[in-house]
PDB file of N, CA and C in Angstrom:
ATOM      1  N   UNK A   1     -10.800   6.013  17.966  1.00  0.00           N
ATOM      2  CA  UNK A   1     -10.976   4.788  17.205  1.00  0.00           C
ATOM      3  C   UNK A   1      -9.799   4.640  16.230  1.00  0.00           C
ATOM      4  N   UNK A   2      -9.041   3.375  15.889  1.00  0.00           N
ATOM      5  CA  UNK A   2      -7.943   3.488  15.408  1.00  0.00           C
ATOM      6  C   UNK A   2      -8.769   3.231  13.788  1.00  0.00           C
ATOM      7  N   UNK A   3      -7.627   3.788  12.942  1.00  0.00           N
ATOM      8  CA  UNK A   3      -7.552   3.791  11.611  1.00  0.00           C
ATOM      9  C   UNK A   3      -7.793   2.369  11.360  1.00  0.00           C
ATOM     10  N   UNK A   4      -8.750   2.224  10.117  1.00  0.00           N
ATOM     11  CA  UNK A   4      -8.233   0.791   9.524  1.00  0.00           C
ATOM     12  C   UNK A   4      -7.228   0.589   8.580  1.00  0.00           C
ATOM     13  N   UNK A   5      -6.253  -0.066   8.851  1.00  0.00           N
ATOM     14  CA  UNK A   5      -5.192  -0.089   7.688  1.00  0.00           C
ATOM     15  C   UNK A   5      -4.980  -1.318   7.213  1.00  0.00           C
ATOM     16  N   UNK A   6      -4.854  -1.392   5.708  1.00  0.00           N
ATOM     17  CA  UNK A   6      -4.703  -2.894   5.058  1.00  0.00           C
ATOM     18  C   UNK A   6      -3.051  -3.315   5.089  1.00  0.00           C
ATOM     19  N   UNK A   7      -3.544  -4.476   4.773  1.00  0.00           N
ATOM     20  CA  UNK A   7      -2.266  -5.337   4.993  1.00  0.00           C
ATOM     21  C   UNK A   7      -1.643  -5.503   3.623  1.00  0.00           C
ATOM     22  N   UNK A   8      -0.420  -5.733   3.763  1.00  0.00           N
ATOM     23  CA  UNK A   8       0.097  -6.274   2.251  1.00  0.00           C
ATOM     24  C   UNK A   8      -0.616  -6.736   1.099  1.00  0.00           C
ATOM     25  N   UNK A   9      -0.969  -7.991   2.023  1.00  0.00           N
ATOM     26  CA  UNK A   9      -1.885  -9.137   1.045  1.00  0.00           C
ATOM     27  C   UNK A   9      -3.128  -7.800   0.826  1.00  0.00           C
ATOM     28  N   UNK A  10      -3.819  -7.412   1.466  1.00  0.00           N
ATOM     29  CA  UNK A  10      -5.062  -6.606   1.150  1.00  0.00           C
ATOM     30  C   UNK A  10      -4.550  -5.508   0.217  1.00  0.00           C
ATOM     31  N   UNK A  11      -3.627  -4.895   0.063  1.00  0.00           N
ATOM     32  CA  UNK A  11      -3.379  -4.240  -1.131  1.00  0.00           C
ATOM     33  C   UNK A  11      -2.959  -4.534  -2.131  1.00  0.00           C
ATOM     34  N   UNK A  12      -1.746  -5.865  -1.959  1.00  0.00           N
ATOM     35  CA  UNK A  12      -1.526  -6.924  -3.303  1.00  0.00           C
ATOM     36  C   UNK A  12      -2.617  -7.054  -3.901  1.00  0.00           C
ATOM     37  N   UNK A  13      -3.839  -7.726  -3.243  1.00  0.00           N
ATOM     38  CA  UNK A  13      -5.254  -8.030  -4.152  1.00  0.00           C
ATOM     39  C   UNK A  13      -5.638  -7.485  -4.723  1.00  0.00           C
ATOM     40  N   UNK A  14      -5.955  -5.652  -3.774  1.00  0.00           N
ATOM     41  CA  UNK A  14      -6.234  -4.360  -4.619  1.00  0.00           C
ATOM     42  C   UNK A  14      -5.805  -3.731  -5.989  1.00  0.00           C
ATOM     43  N   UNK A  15      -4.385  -4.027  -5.905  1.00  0.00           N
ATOM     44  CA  UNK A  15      -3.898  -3.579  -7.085  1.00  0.00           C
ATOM     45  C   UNK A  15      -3.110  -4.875  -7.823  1.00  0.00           C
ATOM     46  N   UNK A  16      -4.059  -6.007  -7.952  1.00  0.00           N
ATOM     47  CA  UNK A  16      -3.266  -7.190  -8.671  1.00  0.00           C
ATOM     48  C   UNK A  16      -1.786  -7.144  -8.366  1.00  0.00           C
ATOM     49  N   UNK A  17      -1.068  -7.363  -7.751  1.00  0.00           N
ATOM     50  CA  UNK A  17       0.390  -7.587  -7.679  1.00  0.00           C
ATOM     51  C   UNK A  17       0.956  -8.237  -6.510  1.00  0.00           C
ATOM     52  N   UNK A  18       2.150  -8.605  -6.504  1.00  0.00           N
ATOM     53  CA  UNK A  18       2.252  -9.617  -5.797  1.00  0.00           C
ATOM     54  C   UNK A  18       2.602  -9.086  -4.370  1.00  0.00           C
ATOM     55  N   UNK A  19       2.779  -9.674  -3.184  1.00  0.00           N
ATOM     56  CA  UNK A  19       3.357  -9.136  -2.041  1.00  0.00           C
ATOM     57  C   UNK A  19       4.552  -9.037  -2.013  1.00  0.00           C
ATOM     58  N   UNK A  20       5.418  -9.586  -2.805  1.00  0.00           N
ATOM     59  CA  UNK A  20       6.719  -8.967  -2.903  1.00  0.00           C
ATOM     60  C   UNK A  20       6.539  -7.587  -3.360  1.00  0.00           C
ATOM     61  N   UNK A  21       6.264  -7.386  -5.175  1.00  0.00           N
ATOM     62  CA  UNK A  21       5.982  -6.069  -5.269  1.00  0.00           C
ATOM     63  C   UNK A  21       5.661  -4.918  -4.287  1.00  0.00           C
ATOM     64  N   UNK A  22       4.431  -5.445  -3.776  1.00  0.00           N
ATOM     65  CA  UNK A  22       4.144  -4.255  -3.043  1.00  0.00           C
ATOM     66  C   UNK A  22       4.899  -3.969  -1.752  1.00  0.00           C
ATOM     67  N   UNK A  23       6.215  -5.140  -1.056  1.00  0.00           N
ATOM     68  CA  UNK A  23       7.115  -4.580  -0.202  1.00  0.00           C
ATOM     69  C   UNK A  23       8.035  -3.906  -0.841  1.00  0.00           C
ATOM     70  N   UNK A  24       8.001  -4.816  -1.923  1.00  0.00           N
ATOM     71  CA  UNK A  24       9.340  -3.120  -2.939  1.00  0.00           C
ATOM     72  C   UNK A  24       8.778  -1.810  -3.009  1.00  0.00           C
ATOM     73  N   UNK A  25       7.391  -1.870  -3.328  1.00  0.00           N
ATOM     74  CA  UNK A  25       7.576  -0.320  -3.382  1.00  0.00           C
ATOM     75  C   UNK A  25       7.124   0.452  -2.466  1.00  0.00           C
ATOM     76  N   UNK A  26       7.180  -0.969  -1.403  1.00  0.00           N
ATOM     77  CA  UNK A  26       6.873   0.158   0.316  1.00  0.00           C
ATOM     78  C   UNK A  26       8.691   0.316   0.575  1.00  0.00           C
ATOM     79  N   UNK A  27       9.426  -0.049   0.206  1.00  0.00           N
ATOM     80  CA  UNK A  27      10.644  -0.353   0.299  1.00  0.00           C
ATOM     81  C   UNK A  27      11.196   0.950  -0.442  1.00  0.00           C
ATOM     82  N   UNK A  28      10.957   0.944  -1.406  1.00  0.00           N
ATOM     83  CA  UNK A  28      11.341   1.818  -2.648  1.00  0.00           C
ATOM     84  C   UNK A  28      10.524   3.428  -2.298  1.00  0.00           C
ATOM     85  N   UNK A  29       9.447   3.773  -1.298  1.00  0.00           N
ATOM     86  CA  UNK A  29       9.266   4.915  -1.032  1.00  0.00           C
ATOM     87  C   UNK A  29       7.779   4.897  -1.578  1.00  0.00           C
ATOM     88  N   UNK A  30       7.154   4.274  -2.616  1.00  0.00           N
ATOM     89  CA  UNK A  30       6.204   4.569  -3.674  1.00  0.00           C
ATOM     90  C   UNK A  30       5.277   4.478  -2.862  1.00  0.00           C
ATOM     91  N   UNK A  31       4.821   3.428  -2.197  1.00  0.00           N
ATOM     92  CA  UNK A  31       3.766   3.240  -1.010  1.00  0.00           C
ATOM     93  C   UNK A  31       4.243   3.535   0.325  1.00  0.00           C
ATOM     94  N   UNK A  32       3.404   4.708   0.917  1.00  0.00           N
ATOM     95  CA  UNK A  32       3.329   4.912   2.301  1.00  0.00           C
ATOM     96  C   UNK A  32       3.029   4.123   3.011  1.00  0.00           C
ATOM     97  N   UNK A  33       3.445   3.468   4.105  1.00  0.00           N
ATOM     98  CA  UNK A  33       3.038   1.921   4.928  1.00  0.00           C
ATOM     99  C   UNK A  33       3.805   2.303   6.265  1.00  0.00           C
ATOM    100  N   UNK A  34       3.187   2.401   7.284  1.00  0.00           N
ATOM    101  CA  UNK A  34       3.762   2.350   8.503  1.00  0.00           C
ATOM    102  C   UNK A  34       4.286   0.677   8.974  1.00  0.00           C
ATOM    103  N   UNK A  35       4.805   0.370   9.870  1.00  0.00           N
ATOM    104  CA  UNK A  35       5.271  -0.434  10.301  1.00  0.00           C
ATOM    105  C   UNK A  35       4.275  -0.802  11.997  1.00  0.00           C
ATOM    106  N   UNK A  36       3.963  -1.870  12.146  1.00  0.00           N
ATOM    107  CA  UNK A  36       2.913  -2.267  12.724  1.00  0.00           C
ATOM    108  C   UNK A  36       3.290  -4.008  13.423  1.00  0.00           C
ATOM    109  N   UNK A  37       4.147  -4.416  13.759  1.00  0.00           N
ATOM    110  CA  UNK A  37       4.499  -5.820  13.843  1.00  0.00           C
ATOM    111  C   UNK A  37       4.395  -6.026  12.342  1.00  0.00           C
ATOM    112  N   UNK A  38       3.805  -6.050  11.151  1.00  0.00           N
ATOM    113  CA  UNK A  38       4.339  -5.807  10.044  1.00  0.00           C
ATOM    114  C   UNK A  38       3.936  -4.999   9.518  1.00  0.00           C
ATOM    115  N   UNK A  39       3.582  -4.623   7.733  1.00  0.00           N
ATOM    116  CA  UNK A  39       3.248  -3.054   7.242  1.00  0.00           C
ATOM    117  C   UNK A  39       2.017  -3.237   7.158  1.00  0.00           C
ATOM    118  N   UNK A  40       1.326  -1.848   7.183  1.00  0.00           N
ATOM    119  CA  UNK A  40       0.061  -1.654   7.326  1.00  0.00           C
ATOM    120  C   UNK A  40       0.378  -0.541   6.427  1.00  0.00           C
ATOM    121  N   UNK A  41      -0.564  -0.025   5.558  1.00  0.00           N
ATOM    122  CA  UNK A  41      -1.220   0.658   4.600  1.00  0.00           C
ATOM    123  C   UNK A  41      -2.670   1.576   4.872  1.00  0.00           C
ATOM    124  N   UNK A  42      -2.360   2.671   4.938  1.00  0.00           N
ATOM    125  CA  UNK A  42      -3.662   3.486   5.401  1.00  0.00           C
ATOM    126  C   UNK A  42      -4.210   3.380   3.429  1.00  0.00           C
ATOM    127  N   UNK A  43      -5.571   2.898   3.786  1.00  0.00           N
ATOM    128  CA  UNK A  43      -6.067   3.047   2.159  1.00  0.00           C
ATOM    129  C   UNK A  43      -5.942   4.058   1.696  1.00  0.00           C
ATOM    130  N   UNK A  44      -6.124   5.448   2.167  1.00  0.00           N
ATOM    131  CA  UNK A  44      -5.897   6.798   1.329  1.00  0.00           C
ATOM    132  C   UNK A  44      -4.576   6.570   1.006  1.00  0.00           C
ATOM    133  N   UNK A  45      -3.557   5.901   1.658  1.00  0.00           N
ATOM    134  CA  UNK A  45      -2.201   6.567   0.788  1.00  0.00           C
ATOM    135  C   UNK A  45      -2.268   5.224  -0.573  1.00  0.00           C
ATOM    136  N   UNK A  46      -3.131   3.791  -0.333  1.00  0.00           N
ATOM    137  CA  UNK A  46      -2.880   3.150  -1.496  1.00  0.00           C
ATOM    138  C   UNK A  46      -3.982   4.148  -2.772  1.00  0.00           C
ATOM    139  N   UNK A  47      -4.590   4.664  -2.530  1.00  0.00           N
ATOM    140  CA  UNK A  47      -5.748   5.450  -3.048  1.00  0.00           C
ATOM    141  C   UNK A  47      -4.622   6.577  -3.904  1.00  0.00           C
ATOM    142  N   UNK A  48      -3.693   7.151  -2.717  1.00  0.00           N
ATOM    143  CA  UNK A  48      -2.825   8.381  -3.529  1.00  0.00           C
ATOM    144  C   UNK A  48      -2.080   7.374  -4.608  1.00  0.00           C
ATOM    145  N   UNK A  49      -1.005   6.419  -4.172  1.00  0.00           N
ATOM    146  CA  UNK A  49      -0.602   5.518  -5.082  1.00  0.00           C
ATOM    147  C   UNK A  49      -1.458   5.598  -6.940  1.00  0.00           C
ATOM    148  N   UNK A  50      -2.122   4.959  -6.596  1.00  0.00           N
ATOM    149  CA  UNK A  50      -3.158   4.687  -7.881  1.00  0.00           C
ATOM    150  C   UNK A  50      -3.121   6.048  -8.723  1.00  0.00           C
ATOM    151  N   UNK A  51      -3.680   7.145  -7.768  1.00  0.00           N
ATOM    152  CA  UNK A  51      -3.899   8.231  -8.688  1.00  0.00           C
ATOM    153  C   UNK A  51      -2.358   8.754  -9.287  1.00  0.00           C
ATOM    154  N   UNK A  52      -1.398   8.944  -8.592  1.00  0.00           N
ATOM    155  CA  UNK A  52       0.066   8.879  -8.893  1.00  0.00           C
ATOM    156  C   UNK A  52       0.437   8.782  -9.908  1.00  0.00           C
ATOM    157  N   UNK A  53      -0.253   7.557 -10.720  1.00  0.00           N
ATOM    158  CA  UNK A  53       0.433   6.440 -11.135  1.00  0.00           C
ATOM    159  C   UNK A  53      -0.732   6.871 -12.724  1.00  0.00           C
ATOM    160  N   UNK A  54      -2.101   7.872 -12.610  1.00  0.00           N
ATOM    161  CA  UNK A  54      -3.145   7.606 -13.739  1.00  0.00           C
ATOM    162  C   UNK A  54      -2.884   8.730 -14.322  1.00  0.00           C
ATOM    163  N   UNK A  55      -2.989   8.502 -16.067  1.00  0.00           N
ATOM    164  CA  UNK A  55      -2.976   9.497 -17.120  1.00  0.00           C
ATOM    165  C   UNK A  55      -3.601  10.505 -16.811  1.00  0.00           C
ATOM    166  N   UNK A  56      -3.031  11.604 -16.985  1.00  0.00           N
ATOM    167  CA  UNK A  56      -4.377  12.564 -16.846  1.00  0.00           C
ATOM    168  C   UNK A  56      -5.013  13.256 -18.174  1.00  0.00           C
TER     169      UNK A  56
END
């Protein structure tokens, strides 16, 4: 059964930001995103993102 992976727009929403942003920082390395006819996002790696990113 294949993975579900979100789309740009579905992680833009997730983390308020725009779809540019979030091709920069699939661009920039920060978000893991395979390439799919366009990027796809396995939620655990937007999930690693977030935590990445929180105070501890």
């Amino acid at each position: 059964m294949p993975k579900a992976y979100l789309t740009v727009r579905d992680a833009a929403k997730q983390l308020e930001l725009t779809e540019y942003r979030v091709r920069q920082l699939i661009r920039e390395g920060q978000i893991r995103a395979t390439k799919i006819k366009q990027w796809r996002i396995a939620p655990e790696d937007l999930v690693e993102f977030v935590r990445a990113r929180t105070n501890k």
